[in-house]
C-alpha atoms as a PDB file:
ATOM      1  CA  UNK A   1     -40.949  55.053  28.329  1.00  0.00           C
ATOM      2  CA  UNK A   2     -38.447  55.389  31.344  1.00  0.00           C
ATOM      3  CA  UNK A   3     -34.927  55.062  29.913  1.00  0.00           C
ATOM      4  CA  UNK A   4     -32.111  54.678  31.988  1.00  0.00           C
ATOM      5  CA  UNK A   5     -28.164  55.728  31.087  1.00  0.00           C
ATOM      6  CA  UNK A   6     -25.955  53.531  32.952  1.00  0.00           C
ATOM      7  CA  UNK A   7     -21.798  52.883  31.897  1.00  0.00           C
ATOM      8  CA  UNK A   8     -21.318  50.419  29.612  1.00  0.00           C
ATOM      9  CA  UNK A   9     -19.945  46.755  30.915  1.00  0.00           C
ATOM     10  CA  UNK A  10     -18.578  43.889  28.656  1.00  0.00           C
ATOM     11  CA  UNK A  11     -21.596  41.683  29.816  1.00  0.00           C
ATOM     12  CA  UNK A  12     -23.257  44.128  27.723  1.00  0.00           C
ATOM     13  CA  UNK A  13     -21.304  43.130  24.544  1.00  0.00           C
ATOM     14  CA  UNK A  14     -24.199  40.928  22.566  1.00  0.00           C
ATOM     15  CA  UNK A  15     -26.825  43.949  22.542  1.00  0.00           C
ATOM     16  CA  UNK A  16     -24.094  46.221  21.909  1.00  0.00           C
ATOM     17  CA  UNK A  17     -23.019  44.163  19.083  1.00  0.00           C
ATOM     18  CA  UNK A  18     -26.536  43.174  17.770  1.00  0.00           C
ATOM     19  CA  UNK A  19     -27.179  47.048  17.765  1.00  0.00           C
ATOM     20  CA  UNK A  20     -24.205  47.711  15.928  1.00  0.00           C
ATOM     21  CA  UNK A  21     -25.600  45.123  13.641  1.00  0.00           C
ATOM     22  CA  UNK A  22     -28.618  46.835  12.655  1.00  0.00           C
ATOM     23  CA  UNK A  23     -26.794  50.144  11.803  1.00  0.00           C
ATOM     24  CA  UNK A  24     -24.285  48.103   9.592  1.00  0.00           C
ATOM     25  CA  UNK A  25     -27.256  46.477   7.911  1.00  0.00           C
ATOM     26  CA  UNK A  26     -29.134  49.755   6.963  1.00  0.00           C
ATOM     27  CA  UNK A  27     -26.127  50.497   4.663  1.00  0.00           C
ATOM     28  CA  UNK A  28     -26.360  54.280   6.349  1.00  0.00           C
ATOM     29  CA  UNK A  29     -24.424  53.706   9.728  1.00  0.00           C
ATOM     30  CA  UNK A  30     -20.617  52.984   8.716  1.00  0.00           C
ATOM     31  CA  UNK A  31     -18.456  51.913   6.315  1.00  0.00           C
ATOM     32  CA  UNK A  32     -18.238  48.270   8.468  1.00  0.00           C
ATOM     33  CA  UNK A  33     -19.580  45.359   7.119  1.00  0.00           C
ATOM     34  CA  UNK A  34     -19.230  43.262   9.830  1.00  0.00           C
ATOM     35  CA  UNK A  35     -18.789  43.211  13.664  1.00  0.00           C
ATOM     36  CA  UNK A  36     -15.196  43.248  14.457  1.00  0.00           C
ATOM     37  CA  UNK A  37     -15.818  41.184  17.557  1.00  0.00           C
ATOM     38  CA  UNK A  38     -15.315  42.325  21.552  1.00  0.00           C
ATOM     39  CA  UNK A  39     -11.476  42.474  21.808  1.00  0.00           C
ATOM     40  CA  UNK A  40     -11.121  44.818  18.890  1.00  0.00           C
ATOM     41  CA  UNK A  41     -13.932  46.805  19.817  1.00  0.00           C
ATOM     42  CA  UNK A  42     -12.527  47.384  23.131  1.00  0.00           C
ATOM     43  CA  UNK A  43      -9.392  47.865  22.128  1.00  0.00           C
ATOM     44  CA  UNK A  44     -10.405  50.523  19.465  1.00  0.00           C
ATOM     45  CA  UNK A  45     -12.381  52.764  21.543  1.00  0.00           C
ATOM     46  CA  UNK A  46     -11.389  55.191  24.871  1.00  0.00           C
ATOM     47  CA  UNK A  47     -11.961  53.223  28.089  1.00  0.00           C
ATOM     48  CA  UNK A  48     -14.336  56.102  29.323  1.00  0.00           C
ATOM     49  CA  UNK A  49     -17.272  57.831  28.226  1.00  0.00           C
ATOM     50  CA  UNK A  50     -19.042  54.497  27.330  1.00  0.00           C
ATOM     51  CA  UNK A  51     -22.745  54.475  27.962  1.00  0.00           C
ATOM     52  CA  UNK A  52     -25.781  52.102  27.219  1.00  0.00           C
ATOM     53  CA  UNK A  53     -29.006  53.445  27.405  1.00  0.00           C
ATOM     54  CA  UNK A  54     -31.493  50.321  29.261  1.00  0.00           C
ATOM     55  CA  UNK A  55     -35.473  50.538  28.664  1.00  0.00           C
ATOM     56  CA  UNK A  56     -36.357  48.032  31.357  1.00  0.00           C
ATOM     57  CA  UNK A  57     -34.450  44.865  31.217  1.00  0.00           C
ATOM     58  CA  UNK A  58     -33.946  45.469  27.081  1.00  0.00           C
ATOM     59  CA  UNK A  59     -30.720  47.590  26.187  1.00  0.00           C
ATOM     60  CA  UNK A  60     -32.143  50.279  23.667  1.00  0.00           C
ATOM     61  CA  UNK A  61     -28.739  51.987  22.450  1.00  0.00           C
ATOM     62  CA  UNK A  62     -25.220  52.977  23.264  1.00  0.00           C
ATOM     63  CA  UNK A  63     -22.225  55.542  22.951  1.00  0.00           C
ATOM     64  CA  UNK A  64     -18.952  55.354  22.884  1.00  0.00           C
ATOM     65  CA  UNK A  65     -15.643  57.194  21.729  1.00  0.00           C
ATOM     66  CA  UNK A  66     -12.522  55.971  19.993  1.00  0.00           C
ATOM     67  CA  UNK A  67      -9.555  58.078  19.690  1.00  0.00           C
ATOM     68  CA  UNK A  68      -8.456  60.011  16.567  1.00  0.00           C
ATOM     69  CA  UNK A  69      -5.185  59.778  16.657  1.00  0.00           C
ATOM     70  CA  UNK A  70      -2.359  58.250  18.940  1.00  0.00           C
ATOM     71  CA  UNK A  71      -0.552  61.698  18.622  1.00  0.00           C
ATOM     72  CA  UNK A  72      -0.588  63.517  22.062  1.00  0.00           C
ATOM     73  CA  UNK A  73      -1.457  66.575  20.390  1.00  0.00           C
ATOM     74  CA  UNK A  74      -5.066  65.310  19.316  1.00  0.00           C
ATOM     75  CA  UNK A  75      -5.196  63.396  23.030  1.00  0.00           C
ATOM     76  CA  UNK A  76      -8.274  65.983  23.643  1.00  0.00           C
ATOM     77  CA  UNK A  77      -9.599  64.766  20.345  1.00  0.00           C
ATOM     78  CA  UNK A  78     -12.221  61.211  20.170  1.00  0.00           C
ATOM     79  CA  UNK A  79     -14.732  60.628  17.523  1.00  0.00           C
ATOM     80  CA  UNK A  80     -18.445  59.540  18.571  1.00  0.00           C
ATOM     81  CA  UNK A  81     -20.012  56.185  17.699  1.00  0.00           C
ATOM     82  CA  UNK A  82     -23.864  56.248  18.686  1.00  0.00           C
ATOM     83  CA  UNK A  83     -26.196  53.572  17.916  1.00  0.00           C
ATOM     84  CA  UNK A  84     -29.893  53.105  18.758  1.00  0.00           C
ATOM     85  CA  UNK A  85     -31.688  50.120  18.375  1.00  0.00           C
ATOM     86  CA  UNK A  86     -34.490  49.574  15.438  1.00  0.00           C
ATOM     87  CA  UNK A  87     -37.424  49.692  17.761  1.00  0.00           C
ATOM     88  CA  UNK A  88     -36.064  52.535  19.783  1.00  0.00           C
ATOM     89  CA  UNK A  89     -35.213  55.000  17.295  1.00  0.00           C
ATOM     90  CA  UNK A  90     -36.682  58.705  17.210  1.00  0.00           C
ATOM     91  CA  UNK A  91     -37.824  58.182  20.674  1.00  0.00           C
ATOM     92  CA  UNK A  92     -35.069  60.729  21.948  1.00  0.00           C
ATOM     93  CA  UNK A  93     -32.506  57.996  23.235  1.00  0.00           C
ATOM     94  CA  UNK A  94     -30.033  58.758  20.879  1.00  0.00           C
ATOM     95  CA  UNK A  95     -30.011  62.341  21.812  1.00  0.00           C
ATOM     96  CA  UNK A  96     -29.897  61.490  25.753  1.00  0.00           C
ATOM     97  CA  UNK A  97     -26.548  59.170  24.886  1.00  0.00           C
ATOM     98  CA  UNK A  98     -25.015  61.920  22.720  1.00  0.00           C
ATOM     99  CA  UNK A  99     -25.603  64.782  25.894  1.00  0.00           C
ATOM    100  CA  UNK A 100     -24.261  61.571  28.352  1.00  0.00           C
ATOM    101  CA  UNK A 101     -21.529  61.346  26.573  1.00  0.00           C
ATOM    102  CA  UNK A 102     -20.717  65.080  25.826  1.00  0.00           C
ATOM    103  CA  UNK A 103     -20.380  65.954  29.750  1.00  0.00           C
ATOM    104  CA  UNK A 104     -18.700  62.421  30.219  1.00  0.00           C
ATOM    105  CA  UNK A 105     -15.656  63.224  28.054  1.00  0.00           C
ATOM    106  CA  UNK A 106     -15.260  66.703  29.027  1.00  0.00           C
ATOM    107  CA  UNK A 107     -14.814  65.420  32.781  1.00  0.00           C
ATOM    108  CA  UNK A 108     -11.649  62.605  30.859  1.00  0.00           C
ATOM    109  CA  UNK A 109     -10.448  65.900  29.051  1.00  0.00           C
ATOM    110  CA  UNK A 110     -11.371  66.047  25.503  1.00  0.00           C
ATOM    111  CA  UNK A 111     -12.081  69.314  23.874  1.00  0.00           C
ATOM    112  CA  UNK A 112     -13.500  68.339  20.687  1.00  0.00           C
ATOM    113  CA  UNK A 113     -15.859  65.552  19.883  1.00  0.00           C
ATOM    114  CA  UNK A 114     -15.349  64.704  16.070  1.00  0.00           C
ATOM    115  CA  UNK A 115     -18.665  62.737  13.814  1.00  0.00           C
ATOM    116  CA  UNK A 116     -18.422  61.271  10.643  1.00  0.00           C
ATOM    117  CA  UNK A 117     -21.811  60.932   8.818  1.00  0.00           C
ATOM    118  CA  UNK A 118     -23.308  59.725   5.578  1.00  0.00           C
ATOM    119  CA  UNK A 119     -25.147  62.929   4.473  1.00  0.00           C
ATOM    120  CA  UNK A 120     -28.162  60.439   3.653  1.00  0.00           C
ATOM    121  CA  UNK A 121     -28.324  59.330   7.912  1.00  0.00           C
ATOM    122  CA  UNK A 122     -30.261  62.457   8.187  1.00  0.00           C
ATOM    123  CA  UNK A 123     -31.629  61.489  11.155  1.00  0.00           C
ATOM    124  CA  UNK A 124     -27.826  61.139  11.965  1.00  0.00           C
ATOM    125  CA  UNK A 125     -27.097  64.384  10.878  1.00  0.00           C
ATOM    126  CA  UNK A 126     -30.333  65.850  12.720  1.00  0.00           C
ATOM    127  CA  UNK A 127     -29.247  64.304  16.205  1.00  0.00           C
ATOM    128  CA  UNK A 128     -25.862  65.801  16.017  1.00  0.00           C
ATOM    129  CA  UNK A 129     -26.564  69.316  15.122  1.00  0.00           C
ATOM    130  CA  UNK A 130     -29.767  69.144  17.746  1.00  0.00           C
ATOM    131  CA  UNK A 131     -27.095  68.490  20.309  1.00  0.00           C
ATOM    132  CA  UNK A 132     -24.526  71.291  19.279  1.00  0.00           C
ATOM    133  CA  UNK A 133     -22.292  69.587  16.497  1.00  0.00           C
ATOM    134  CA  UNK A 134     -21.603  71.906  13.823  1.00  0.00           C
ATOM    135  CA  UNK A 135     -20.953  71.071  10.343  1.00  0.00           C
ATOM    136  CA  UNK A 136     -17.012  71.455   9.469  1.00  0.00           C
ATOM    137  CA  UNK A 137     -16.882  69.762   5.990  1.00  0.00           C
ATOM    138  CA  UNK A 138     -17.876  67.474   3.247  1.00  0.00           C
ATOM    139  CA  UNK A 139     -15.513  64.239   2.113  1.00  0.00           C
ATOM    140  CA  UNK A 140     -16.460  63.429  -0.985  1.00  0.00           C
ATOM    141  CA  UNK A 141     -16.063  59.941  -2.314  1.00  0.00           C
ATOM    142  CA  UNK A 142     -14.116  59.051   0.994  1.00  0.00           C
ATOM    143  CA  UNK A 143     -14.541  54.859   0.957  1.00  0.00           C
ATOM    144  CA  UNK A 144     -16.136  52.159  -0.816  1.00  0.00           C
ATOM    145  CA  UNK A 145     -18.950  50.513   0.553  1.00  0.00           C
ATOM    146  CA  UNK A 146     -20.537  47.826  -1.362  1.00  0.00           C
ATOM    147  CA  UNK A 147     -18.525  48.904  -4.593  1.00  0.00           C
ATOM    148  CA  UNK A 148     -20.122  52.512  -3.930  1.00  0.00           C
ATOM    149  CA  UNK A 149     -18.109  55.477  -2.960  1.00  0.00           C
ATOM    150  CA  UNK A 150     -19.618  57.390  -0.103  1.00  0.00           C
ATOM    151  CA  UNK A 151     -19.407  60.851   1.268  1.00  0.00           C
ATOM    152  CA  UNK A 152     -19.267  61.629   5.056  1.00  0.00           C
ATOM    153  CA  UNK A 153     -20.438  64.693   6.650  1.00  0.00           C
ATOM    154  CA  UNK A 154     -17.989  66.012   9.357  1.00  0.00           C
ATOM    155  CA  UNK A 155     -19.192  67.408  12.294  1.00  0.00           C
ATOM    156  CA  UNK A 156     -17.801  68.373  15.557  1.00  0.00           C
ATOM    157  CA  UNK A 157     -18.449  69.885  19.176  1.00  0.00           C
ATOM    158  CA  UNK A 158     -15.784  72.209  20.788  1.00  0.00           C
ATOM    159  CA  UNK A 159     -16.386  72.233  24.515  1.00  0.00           C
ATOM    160  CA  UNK A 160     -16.530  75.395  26.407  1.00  0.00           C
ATOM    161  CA  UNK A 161     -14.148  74.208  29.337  1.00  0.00           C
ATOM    162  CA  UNK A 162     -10.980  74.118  27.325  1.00  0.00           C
END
């Protein structure tokens, strides 16, 4: 299967959301319950370093970073959202986004790519490391979803270049 990594554009919004979607509905993808809609999306995450990954005419997965904090301090510093659709997962798509977007934000500046994981996304977990994330930490009972407290895993990747 020939997969091809192109930037992401708003007409691209209803597979990104539908993907997002999925992940919210295996209970193992983010706290979310619900799609927060285009204009908060956008607004939420970094105007670079977006990426959809296309398998044909059919978008398979995307990428995309949100900052941290609006600090200028931690302006270096984005978090990684990566979602693959159900048909296209473990098919190594998620780990050609994560290495798109690893050289994508070190060429807008940031130094440290932060991921926050439930410890049962093991796949989640898997894809990170694979791509040099490091475990940093455990938060234990960090939210509620569903009346449940979670844990996160928190993972990050230091670039070289800084």
């Amino acid at each position: 299967m020939a997969i091809e990594i192109i930037p992401m554009d708003p007409k691209h919004w209803s597979d990104v959301e539908r993907i997002y979607l999925e992940g919210i509905a295996t209970g193992q993808a983010t706290f979310e319950t619900s799609s927060p809609g285009w204009d908060k999306w956008n607004d939420s995450h970094l105007s670079h370093s977006r990426w959809v990954a296309l398998s044909g005419d059919e978008l398979a997965g995307w990428v995309a970073l949100s900052a941290v904090s609006d600090r200028c301090v931690y302006g270096g510093v984005a978090e990684v959202s990566v979602y693959i659709g159900n048909q296209y997962r473990s098919q190594g798509i998620g780990k050609a986004l994560l290495l798109k977007v690893i050289v994508s934000s070190e060429e807008n500046g940031i130094w440290t790519l932060n991921a926050a994981t439930f410890p049962e996304n093991e796949q989640s977990v898997g894809l990170h490391l694979k791509c040099g994330f490091r475990k940093i930490g455990l938060r234990e009972k960090i939210g509620k979803l569903d009346d449940t407290w979670r844990d996160t895993v928190l993972m990050e990747k230091r670039s070289s270049k800084f």
